[in-house]
PDB file of N, CA and C in Angstrom:
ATOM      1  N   UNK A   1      44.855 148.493  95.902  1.00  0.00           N
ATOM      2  CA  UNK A   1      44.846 147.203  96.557  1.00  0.00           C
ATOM      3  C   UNK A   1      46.207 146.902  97.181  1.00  0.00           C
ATOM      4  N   UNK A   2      47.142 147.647  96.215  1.00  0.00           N
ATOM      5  CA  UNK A   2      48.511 147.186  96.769  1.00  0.00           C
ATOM      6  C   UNK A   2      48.902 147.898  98.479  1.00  0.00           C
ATOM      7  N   UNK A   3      48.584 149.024  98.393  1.00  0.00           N
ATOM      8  CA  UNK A   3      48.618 150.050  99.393  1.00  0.00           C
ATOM      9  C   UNK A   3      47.640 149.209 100.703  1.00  0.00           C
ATOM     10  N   UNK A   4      47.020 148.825 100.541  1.00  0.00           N
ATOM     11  CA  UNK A   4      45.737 147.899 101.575  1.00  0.00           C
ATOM     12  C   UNK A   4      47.101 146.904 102.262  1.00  0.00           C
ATOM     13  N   UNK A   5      47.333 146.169 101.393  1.00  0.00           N
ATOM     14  CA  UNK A   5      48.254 144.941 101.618  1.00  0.00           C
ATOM     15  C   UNK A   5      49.553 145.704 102.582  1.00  0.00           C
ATOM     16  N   UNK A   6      50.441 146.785 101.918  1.00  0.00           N
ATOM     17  CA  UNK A   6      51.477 147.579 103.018  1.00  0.00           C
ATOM     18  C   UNK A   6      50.868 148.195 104.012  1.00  0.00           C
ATOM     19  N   UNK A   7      49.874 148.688 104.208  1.00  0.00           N
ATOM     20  CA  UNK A   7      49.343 148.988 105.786  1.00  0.00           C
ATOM     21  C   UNK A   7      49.237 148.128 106.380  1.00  0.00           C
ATOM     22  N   UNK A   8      48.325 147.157 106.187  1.00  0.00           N
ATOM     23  CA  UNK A   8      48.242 146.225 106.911  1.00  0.00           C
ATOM     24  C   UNK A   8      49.528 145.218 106.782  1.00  0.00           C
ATOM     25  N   UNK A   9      50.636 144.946 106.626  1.00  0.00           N
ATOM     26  CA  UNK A   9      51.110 144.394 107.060  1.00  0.00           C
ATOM     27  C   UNK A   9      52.616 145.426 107.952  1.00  0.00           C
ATOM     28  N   UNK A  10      52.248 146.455 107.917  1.00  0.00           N
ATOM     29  CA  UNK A  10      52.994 147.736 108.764  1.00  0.00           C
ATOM     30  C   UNK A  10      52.213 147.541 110.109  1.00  0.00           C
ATOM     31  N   UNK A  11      50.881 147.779 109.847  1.00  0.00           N
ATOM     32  CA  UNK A  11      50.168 147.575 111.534  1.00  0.00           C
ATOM     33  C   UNK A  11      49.993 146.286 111.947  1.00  0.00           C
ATOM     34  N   UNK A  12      50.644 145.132 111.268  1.00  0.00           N
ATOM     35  CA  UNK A  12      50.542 143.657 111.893  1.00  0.00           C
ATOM     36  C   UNK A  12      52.228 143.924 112.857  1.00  0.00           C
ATOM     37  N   UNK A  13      52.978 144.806 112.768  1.00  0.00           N
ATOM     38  CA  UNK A  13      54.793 144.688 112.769  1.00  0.00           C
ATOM     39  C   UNK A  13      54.374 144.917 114.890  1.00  0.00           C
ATOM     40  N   UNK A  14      55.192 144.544 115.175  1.00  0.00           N
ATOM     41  CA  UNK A  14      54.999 144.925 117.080  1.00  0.00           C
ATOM     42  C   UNK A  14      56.236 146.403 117.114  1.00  0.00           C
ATOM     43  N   UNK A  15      56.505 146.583 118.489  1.00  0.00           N
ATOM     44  CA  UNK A  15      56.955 147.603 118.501  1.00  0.00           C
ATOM     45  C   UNK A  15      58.262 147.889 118.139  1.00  0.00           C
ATOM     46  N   UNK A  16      59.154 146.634 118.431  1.00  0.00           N
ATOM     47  CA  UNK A  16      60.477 146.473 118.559  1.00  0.00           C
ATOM     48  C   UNK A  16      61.079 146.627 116.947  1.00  0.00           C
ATOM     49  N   UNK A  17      59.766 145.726 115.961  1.00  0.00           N
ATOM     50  CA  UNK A  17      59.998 145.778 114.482  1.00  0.00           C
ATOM     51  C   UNK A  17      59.474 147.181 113.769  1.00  0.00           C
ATOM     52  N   UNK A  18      58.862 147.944 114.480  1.00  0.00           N
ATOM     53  CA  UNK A  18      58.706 149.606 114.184  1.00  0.00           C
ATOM     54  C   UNK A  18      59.789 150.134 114.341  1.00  0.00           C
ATOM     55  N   UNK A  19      60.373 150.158 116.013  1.00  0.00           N
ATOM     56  CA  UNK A  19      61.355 151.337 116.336  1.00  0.00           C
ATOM     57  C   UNK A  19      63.006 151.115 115.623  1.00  0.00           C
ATOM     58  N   UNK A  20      62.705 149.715 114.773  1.00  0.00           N
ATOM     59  CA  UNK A  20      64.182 149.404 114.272  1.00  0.00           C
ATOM     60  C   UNK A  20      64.372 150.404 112.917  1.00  0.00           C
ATOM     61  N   UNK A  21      62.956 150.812 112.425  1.00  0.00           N
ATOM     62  CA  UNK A  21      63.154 151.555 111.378  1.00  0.00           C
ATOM     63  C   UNK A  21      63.104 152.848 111.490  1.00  0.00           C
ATOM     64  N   UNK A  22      62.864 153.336 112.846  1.00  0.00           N
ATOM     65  CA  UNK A  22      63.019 154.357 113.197  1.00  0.00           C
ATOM     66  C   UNK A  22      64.002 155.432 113.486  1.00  0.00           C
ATOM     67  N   UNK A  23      64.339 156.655 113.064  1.00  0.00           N
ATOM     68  CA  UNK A  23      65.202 157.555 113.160  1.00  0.00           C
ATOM     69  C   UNK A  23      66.086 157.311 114.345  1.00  0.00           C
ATOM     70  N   UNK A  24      67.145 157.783 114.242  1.00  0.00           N
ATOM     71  CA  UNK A  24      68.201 157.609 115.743  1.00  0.00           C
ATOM     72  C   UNK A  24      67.396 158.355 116.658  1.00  0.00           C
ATOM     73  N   UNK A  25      67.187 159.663 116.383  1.00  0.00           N
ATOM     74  CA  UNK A  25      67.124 160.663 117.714  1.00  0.00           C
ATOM     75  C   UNK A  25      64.999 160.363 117.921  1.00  0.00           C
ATOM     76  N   UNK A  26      64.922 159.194 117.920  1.00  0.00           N
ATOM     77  CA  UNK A  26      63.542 158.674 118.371  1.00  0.00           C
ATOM     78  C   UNK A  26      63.605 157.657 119.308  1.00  0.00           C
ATOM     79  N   UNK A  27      64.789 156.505 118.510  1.00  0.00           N
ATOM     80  CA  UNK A  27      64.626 155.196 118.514  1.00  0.00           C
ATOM     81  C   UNK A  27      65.580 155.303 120.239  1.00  0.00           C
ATOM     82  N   UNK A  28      66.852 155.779 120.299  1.00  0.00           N
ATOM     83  CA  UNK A  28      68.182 156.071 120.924  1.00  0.00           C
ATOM     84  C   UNK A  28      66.825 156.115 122.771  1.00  0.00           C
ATOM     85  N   UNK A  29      66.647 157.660 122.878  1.00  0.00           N
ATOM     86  CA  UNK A  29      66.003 157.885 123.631  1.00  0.00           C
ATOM     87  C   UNK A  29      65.178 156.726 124.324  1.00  0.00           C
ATOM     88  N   UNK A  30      63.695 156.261 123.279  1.00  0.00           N
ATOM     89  CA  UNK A  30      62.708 155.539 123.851  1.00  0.00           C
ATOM     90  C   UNK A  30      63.493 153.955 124.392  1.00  0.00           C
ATOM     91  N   UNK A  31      64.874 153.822 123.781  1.00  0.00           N
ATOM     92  CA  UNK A  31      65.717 152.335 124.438  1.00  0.00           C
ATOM     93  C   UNK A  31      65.791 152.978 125.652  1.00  0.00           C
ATOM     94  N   UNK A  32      67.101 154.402 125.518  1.00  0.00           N
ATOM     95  CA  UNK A  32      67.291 154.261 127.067  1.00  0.00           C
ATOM     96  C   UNK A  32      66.834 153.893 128.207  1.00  0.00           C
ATOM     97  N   UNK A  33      65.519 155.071 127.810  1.00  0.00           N
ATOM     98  CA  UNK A  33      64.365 155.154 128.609  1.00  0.00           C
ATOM     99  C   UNK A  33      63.580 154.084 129.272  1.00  0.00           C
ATOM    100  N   UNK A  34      63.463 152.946 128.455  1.00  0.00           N
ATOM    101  CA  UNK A  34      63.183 151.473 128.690  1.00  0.00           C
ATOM    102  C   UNK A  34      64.052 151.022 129.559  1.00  0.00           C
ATOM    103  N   UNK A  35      65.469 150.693 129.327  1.00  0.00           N
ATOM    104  CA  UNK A  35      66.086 150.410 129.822  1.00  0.00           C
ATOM    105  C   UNK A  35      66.429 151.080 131.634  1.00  0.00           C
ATOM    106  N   UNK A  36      66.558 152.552 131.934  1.00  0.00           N
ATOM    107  CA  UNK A  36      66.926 153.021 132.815  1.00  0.00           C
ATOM    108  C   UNK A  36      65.303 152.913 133.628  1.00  0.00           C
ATOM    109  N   UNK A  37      64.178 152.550 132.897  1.00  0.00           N
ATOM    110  CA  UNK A  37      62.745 152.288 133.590  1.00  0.00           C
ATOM    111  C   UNK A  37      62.501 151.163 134.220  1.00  0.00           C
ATOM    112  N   UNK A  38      63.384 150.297 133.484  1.00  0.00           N
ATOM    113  CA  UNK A  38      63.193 148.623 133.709  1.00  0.00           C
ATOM    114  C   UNK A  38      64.270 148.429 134.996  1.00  0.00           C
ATOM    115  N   UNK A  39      65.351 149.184 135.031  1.00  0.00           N
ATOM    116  CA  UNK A  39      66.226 149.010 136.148  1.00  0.00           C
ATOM    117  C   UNK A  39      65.428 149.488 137.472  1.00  0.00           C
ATOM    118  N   UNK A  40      64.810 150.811 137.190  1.00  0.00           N
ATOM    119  CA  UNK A  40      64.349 151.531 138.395  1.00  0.00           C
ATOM    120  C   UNK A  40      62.891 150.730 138.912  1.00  0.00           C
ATOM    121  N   UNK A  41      62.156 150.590 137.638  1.00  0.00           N
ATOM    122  CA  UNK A  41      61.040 149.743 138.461  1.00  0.00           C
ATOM    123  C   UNK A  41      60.890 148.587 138.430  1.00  0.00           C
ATOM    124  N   UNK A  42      61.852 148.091 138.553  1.00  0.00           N
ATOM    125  CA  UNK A  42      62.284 146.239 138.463  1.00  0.00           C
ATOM    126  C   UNK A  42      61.413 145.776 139.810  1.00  0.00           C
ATOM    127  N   UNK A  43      61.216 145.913 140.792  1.00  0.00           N
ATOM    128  CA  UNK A  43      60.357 145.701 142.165  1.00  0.00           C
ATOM    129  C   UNK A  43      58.880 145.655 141.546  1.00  0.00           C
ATOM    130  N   UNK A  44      58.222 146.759 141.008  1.00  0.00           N
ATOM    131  CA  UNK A  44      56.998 146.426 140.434  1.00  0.00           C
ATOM    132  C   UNK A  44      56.205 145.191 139.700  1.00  0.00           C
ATOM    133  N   UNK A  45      54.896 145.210 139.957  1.00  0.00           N
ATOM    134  CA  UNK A  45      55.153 143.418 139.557  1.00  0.00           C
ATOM    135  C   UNK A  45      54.674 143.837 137.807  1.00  0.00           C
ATOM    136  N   UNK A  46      54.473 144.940 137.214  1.00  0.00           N
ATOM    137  CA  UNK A  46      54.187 145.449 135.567  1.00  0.00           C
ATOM    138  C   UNK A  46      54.600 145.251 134.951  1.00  0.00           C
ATOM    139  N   UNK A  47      55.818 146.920 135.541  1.00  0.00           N
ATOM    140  CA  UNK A  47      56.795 146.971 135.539  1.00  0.00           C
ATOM    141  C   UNK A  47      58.053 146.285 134.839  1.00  0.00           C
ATOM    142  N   UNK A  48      59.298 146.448 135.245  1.00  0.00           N
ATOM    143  CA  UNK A  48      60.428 145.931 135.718  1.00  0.00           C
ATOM    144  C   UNK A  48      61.016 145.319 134.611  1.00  0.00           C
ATOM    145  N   UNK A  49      61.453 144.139 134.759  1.00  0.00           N
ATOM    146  CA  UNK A  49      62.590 143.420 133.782  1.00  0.00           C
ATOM    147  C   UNK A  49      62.611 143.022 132.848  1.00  0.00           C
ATOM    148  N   UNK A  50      61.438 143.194 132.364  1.00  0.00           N
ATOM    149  CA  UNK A  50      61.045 142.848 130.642  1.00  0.00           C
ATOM    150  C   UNK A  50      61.326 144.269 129.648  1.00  0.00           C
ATOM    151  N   UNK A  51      60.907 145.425 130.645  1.00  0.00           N
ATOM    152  CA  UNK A  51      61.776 146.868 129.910  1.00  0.00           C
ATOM    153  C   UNK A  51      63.011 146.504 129.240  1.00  0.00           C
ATOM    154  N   UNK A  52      63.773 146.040 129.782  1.00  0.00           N
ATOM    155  CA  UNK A  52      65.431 146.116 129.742  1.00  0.00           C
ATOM    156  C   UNK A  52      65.636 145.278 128.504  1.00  0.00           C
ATOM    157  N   UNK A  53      65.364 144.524 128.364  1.00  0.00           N
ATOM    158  CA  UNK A  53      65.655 143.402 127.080  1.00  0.00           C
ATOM    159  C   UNK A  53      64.754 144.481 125.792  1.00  0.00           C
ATOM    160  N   UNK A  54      64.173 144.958 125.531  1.00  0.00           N
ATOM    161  CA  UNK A  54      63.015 145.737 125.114  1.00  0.00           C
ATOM    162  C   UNK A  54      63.979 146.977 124.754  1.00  0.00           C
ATOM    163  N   UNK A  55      64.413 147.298 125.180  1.00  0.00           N
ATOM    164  CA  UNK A  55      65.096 148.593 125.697  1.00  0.00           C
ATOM    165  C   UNK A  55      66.353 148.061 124.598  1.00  0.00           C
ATOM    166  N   UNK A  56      66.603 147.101 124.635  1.00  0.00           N
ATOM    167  CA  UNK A  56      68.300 146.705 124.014  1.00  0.00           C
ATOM    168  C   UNK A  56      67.793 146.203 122.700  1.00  0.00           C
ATOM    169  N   UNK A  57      66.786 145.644 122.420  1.00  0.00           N
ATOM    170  CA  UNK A  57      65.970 145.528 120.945  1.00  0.00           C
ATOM    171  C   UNK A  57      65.883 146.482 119.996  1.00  0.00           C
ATOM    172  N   UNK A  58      65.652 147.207 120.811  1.00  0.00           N
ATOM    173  CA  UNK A  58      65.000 148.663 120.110  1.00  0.00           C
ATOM    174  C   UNK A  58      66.616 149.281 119.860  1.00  0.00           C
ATOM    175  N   UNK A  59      67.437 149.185 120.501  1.00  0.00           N
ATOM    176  CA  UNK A  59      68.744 150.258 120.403  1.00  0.00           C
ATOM    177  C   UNK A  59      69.701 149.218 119.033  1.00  0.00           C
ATOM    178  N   UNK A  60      69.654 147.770 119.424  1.00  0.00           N
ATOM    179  CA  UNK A  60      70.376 147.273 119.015  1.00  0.00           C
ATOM    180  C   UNK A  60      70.588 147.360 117.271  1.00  0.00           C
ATOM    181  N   UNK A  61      69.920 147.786 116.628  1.00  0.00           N
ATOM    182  CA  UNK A  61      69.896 148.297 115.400  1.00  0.00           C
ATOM    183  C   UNK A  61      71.010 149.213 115.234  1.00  0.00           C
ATOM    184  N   UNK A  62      71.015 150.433 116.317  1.00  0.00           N
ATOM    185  CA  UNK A  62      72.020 151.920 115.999  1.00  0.00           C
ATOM    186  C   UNK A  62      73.339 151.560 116.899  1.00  0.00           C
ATOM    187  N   UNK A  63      73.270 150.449 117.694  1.00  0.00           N
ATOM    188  CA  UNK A  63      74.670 150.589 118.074  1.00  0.00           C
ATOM    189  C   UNK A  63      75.346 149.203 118.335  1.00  0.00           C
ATOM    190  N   UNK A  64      76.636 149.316 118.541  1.00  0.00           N
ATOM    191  CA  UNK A  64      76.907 147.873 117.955  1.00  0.00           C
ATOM    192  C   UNK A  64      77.446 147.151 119.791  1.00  0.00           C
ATOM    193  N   UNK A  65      77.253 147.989 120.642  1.00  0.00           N
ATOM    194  CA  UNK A  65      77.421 147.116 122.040  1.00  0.00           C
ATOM    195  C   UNK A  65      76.386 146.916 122.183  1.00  0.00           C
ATOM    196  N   UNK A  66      75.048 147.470 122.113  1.00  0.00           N
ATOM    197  CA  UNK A  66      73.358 147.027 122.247  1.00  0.00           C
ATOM    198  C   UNK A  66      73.403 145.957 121.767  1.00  0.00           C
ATOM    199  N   UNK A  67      74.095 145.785 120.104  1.00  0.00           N
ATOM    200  CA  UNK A  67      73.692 144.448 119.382  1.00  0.00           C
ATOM    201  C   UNK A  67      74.573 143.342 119.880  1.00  0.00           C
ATOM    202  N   UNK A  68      75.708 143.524 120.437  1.00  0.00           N
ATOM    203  CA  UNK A  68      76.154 142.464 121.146  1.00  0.00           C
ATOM    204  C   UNK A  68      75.075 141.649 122.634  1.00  0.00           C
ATOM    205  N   UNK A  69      75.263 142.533 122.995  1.00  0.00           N
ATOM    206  CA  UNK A  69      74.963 142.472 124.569  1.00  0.00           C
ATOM    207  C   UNK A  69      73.205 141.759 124.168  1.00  0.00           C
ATOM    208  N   UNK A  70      72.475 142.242 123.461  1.00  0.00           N
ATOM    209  CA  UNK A  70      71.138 141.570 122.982  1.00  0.00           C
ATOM    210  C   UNK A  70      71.556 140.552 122.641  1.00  0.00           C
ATOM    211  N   UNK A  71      72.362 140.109 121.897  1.00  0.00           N
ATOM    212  CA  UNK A  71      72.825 138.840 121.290  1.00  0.00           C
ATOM    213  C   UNK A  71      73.094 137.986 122.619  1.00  0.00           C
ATOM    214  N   UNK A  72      74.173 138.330 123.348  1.00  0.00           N
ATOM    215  CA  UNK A  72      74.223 137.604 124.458  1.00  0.00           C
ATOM    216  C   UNK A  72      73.275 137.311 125.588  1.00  0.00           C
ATOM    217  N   UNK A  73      72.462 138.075 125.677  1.00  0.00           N
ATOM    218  CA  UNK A  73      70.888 137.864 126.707  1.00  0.00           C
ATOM    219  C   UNK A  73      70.013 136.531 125.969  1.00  0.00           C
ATOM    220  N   UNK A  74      70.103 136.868 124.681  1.00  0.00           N
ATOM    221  CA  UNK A  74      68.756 135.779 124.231  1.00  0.00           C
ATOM    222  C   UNK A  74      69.613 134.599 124.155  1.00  0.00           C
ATOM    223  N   UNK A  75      70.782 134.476 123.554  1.00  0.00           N
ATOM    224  CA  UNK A  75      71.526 132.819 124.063  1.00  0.00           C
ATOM    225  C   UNK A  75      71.375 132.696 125.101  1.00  0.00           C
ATOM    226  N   UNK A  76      71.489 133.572 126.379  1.00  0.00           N
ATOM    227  CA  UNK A  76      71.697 133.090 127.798  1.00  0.00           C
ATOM    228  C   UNK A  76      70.201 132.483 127.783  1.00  0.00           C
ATOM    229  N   UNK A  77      69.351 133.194 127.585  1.00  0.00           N
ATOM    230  CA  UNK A  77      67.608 133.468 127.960  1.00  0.00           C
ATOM    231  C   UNK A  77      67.276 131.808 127.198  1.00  0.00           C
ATOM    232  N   UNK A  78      68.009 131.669 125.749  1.00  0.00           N
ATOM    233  CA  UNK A  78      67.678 130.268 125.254  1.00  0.00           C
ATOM    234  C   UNK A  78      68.173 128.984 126.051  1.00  0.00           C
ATOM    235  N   UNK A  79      69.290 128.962 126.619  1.00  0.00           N
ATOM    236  CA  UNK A  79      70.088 128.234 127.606  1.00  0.00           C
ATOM    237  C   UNK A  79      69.420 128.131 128.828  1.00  0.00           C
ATOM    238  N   UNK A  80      68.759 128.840 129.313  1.00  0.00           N
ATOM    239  CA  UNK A  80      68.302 128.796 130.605  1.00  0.00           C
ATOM    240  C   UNK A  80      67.056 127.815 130.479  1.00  0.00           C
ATOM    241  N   UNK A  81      66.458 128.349 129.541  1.00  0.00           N
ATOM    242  CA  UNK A  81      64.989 127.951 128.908  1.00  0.00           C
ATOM    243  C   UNK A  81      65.366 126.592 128.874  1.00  0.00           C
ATOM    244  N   UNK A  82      66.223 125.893 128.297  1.00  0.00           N
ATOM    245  CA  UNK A  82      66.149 124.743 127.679  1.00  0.00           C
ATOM    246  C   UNK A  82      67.222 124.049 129.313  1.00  0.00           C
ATOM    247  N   UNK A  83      67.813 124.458 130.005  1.00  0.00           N
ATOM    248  CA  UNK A  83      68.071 123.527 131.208  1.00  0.00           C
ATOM    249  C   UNK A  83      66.664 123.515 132.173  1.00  0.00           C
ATOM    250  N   UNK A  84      65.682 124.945 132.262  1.00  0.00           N
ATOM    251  CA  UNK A  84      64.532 124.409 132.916  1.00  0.00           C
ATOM    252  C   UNK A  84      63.398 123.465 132.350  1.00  0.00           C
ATOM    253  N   UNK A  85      63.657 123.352 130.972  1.00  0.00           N
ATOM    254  CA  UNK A  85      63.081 122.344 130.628  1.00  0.00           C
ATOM    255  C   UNK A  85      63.323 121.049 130.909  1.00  0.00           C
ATOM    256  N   UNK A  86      64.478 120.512 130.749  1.00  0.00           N
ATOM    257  CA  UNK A  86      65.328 119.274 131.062  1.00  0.00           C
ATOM    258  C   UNK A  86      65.658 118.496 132.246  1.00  0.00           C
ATOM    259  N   UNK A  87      65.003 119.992 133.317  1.00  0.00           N
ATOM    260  CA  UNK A  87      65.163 119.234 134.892  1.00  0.00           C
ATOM    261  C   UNK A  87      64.107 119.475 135.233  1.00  0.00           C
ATOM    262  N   UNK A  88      63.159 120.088 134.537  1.00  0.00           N
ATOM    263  CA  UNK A  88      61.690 119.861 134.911  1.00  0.00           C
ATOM    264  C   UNK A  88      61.032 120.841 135.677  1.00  0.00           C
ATOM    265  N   UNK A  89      61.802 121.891 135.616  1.00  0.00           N
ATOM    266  CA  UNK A  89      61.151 123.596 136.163  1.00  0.00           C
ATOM    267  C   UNK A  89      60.306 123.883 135.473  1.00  0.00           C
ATOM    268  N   UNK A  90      60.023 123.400 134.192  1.00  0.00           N
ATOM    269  CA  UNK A  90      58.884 123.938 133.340  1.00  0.00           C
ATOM    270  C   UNK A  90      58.514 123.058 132.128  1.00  0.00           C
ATOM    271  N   UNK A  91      57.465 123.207 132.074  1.00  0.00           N
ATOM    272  CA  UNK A  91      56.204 121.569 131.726  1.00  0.00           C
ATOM    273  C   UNK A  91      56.078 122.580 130.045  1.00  0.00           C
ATOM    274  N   UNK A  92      56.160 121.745 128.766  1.00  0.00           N
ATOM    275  CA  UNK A  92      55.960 122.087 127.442  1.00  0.00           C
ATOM    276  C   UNK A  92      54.990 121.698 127.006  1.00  0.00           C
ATOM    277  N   UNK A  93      53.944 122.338 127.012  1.00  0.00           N
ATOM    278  CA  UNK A  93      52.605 121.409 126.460  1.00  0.00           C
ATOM    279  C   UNK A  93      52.485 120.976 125.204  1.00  0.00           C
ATOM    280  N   UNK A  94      52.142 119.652 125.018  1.00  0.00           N
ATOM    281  CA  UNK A  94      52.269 119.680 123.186  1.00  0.00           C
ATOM    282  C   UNK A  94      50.654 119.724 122.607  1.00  0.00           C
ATOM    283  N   UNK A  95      50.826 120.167 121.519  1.00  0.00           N
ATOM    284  CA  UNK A  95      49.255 120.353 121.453  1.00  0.00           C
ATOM    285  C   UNK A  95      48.626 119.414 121.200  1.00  0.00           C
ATOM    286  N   UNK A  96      47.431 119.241 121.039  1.00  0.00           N
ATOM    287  CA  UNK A  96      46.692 117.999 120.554  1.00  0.00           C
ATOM    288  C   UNK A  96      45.896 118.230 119.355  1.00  0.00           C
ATOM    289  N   UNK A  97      45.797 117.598 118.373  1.00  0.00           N
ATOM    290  CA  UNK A  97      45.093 117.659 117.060  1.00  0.00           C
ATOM    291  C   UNK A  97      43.687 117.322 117.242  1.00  0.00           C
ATOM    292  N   UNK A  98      42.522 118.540 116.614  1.00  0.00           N
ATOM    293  CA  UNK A  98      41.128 117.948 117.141  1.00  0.00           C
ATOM    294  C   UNK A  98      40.816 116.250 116.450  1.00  0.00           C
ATOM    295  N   UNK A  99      41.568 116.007 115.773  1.00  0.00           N
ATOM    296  CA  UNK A  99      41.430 114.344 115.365  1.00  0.00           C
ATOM    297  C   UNK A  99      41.491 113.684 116.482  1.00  0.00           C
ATOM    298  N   UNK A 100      42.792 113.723 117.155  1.00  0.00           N
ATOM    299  CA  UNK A 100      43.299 112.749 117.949  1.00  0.00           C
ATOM    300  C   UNK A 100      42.826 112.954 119.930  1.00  0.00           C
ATOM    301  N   UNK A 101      41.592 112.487 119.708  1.00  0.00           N
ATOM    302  CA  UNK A 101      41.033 112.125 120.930  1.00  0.00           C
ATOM    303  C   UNK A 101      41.284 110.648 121.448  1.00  0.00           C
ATOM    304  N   UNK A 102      41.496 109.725 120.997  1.00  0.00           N
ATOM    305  CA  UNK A 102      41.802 108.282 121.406  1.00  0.00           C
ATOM    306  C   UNK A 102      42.234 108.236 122.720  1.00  0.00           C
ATOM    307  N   UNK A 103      42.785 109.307 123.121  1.00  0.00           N
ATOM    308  CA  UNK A 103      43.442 109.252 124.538  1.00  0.00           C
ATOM    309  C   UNK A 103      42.262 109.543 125.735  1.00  0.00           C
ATOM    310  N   UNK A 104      41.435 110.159 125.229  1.00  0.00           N
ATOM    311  CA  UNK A 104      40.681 110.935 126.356  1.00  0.00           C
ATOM    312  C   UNK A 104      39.591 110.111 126.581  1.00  0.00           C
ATOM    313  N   UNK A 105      39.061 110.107 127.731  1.00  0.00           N
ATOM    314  CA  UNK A 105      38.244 108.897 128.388  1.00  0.00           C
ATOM    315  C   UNK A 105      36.883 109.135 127.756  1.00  0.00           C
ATOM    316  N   UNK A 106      36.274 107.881 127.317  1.00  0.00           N
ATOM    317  CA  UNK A 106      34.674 108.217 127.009  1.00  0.00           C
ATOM    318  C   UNK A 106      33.699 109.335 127.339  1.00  0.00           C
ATOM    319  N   UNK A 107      33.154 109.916 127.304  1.00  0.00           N
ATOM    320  CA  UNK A 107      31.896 110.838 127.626  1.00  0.00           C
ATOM    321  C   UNK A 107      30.491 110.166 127.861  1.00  0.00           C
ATOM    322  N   UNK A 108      30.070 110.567 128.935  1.00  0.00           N
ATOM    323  CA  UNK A 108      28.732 109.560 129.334  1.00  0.00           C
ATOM    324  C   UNK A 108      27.364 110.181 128.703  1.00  0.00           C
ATOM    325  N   UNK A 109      27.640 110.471 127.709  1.00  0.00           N
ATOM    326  CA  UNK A 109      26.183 110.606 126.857  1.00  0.00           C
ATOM    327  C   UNK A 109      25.491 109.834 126.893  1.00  0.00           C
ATOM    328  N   UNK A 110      23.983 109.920 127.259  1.00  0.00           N
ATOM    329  CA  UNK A 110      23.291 108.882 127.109  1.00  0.00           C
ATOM    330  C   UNK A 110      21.749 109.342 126.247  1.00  0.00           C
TER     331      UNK A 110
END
């Protein structure tokens, strides 16, 4: 039963929380590779610039300028986030609780 519980919560992990436990001469490579993929097919609309951050996740475990430089992307990436919020580049939806309908206009059931 115990063994049930560590698989499955090994195949719940995404990729970035796999390749951190992963050997150097696995982990090293599949960053670069991300990284020098995300530069080259940055034009693609798939593609492109989400490699690169991906790429520095995965490395930032084995080396310690990856783990800087990651460190400094997601403050920037949090900073940015939170001035397009504040001037209104981007709308935060809040959720609504299935209780709280009071707001929403009658329904014409009849």
């Amino acid at each position: 039963m115990a063994d049930d519980n560590i698989s499955e919560r090994r195949r719940r992990k995404g990729l970035i929380a796999r390749m951190s436990g992963a050997p150097r001469h696995v982990s090293i490579p599949v960053g670069v590779g991300l990284i020098v993929g995300g530069t080259i097919l940055a034009p693609l609309p798939i593609f492109g610039v989400w490699m690169v951050p991906v790429g520095l996740a995965i490395l930032a475990p084995h080396s310690p300028r990856a783990r800087r430089l990651s460190r400094r992307i997601h403050r920037w990436s949090l900073k940015a986030l939170r001035w397009s919020i504040r001037n209104g580049f981007v709308r935060v939806k809040t959720r609504t609780r299935a209780g709280d309908q009071a707001d929403s206009p009658p329904s014409d059931d009849v």
